[in-house]
Protein backbone atom coordinates (compact mmCIF):
# COMPACT_ATOMS: atom_id res chain seq x y z
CA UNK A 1 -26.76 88.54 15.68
CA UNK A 2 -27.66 85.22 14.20
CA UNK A 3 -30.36 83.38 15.63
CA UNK A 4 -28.59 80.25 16.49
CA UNK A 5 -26.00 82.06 18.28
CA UNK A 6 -26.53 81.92 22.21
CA UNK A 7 -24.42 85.17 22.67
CA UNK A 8 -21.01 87.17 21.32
CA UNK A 9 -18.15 85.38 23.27
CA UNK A 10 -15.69 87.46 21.44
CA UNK A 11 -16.28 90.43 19.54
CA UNK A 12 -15.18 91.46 16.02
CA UNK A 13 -13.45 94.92 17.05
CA UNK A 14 -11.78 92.69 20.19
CA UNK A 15 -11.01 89.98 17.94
CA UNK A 16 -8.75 92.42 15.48
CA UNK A 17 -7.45 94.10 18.64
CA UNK A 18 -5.95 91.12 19.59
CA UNK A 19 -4.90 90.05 15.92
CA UNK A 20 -3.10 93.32 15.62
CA UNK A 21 -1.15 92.77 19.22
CA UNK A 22 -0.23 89.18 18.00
CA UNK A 23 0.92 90.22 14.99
CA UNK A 24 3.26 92.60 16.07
CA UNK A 25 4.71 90.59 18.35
CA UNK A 26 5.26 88.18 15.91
CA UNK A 27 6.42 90.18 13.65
CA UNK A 28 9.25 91.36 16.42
CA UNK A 29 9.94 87.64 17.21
CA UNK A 30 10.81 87.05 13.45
CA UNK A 31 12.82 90.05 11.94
CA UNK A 32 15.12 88.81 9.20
CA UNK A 33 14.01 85.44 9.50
CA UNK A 34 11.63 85.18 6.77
CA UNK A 35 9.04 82.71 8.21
CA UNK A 36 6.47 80.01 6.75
CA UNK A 37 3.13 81.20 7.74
CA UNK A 38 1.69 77.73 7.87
CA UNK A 39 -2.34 77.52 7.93
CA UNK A 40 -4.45 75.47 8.91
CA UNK A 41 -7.33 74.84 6.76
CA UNK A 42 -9.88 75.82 6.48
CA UNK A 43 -11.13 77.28 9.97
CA UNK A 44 -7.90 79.67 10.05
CA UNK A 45 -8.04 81.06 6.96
CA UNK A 46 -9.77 84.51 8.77
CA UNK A 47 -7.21 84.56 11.39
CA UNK A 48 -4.60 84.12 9.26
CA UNK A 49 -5.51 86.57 6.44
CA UNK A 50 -6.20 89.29 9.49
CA UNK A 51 -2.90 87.74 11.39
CA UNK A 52 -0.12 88.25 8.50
CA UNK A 53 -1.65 91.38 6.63
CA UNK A 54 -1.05 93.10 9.85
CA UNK A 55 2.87 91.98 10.22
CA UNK A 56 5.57 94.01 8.99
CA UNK A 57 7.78 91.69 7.94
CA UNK A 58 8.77 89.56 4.87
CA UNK A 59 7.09 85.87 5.03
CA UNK A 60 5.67 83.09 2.97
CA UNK A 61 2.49 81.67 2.63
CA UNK A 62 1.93 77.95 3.20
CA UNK A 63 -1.56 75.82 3.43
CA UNK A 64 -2.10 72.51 5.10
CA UNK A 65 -5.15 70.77 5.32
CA UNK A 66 -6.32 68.61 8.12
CA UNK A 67 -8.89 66.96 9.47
CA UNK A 68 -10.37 65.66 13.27
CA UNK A 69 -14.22 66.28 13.00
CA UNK A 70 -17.56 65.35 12.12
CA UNK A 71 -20.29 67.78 13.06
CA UNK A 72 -19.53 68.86 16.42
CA UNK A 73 -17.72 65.89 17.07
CA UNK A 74 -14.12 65.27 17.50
CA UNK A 75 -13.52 61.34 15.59
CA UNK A 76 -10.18 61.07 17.80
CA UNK A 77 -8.51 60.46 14.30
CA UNK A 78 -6.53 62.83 12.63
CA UNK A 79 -6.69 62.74 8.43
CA UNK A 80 -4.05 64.92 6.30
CA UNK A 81 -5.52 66.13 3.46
CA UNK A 82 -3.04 67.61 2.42
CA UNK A 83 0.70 68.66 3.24
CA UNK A 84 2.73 71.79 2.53
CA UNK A 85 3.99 72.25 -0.87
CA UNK A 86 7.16 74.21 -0.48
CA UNK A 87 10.55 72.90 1.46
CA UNK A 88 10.35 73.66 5.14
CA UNK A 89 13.61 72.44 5.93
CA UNK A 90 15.77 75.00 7.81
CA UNK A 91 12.53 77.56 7.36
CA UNK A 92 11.19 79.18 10.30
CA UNK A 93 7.47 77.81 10.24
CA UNK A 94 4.74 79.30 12.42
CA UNK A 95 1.64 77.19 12.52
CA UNK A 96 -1.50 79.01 12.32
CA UNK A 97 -4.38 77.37 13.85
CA UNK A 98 -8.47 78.66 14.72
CA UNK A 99 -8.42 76.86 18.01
CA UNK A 100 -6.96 74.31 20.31
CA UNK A 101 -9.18 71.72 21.87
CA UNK A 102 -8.40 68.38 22.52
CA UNK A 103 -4.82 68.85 20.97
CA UNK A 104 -4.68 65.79 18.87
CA UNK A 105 -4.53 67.39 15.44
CA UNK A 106 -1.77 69.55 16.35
CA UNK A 107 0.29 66.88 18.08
CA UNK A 108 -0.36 64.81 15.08
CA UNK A 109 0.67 67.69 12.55
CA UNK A 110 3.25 69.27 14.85
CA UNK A 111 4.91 65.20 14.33
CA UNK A 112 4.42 65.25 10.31
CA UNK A 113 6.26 68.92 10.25
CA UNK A 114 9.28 68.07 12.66
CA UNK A 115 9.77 65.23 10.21
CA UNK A 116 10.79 67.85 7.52
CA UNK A 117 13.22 69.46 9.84
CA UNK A 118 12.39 73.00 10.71
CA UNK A 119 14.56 75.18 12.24
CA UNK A 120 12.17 75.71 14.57
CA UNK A 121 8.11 75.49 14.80
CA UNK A 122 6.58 77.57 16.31
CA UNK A 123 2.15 77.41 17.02
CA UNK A 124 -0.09 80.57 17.30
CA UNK A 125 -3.69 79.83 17.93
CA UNK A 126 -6.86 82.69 17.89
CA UNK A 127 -8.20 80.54 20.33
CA UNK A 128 -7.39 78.26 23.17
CA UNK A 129 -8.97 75.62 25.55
CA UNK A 130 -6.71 74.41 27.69
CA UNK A 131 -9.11 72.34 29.65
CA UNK A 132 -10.24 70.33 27.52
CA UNK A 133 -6.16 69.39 26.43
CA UNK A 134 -6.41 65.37 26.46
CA UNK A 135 -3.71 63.55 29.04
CA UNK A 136 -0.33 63.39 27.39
CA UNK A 137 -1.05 65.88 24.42
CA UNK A 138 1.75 68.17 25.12
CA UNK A 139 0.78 71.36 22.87
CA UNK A 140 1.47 74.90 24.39
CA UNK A 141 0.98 77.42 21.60
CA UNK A 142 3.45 80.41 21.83
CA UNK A 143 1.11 82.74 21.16
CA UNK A 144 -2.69 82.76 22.22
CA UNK A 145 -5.30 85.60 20.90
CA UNK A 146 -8.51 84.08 23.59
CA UNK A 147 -8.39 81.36 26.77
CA UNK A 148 -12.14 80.50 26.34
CA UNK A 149 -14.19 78.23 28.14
CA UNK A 150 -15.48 74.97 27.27
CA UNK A 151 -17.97 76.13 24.97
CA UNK A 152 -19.20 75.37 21.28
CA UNK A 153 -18.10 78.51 19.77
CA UNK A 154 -18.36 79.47 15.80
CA UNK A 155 -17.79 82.88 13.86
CA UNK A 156 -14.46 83.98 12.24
CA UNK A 157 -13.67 80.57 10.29
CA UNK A 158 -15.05 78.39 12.92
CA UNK A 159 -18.08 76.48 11.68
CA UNK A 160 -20.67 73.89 12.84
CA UNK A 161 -21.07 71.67 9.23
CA UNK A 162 -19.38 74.11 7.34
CA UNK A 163 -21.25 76.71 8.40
CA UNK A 164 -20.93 79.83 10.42
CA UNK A 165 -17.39 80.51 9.28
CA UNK A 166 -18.59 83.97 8.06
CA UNK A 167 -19.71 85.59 11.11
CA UNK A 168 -17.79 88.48 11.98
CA UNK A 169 -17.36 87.74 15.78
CA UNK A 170 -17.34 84.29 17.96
CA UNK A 171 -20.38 82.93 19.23
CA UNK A 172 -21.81 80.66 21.39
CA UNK A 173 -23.73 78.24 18.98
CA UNK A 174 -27.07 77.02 20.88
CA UNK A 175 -26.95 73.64 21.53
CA UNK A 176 -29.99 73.09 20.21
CA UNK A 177 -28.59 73.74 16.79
CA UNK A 178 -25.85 70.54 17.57
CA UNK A 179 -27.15 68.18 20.11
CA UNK A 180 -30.44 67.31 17.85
């Protein structure tokens, strides 16, 4: 285990469990619809690549590239780096994102994509903090891999200044390592 990790919230053999599960049932959900996998960059990317290799059905890949932190800090302000390149218009898009805190960057993205008139939009999310959900941020992901607590957590594409992402499993980051 890494030495700036407080302890394994999530493990990597629990982690692809739950991929698996999710991608199945999404998989189900979506016969002969051909979906958008949409991810988020660049803290999905693991989930993602673990998510659709696992579902048995045709889809597309899509990247979009957004931005809400500094650090360990959320700015409040939400910065598109970049937007999908492909037509989403009458697609099926699934959003793929690491985790849901606050809920402003998917609000904010969820607004962008509805502009380009979806047949429908759908959000999965590895992980999900539902406390922390700001007043009037009305996101409810349709699928959910992990309810966790309010905790800094990295591992799996998650980082702490861009690092972290690599570790197999979600941790607990000391908060020595991001209150200094």
């Amino acid at each position: 285990m890494n030495d700036n990790i407080e302890k394994v919230l999530i493990s990597e053999e629990e982690l692809k469990k739950r991929i698996k599960e999710l991608s199945l049932e999404i998989s189900k959900d979506y016969e002969d619809k051909n979906p958008v996998m949409l991810c988020l960059l660049k803290g999905s990317v693991s989930y993602y690549a673990h998510l659709c290799e696992n579902m048995y059905i045709p889809l597309e890949y899509e990247f979009l590239r957004a931005s809400s932190y500094h650090g360990a800090t959320s700015t409040g302000e939400v910065k598109l780096i970049s937007l999908p390149t492909i037509s989403l218009e009458n697609r099926h898009v699934i959003v793929v994102e690491d985790i849901i805190d606050t809920g402003l960057t998917l609000k904010a993205i969820k607004e962008i994509l509805m502009k380009m008139n979806p047949a429908s939009l759908k959000i999965t999310t590895l992980l999900d903090k539902p406390s922390r959900r700001l007043e009037g941020v009305d996101i409810v992901p349709e699928y959910v891999g992990f309810v966790i607590p309010n905790e800094f957590v990295v591992g799996f594409g998650l980082d702490y200044d861009e690092q972290y992402r690599n570790i197999p499993y979600i941790g607990i980051l000391k908060k020595e390592v991001y209150q200094k």
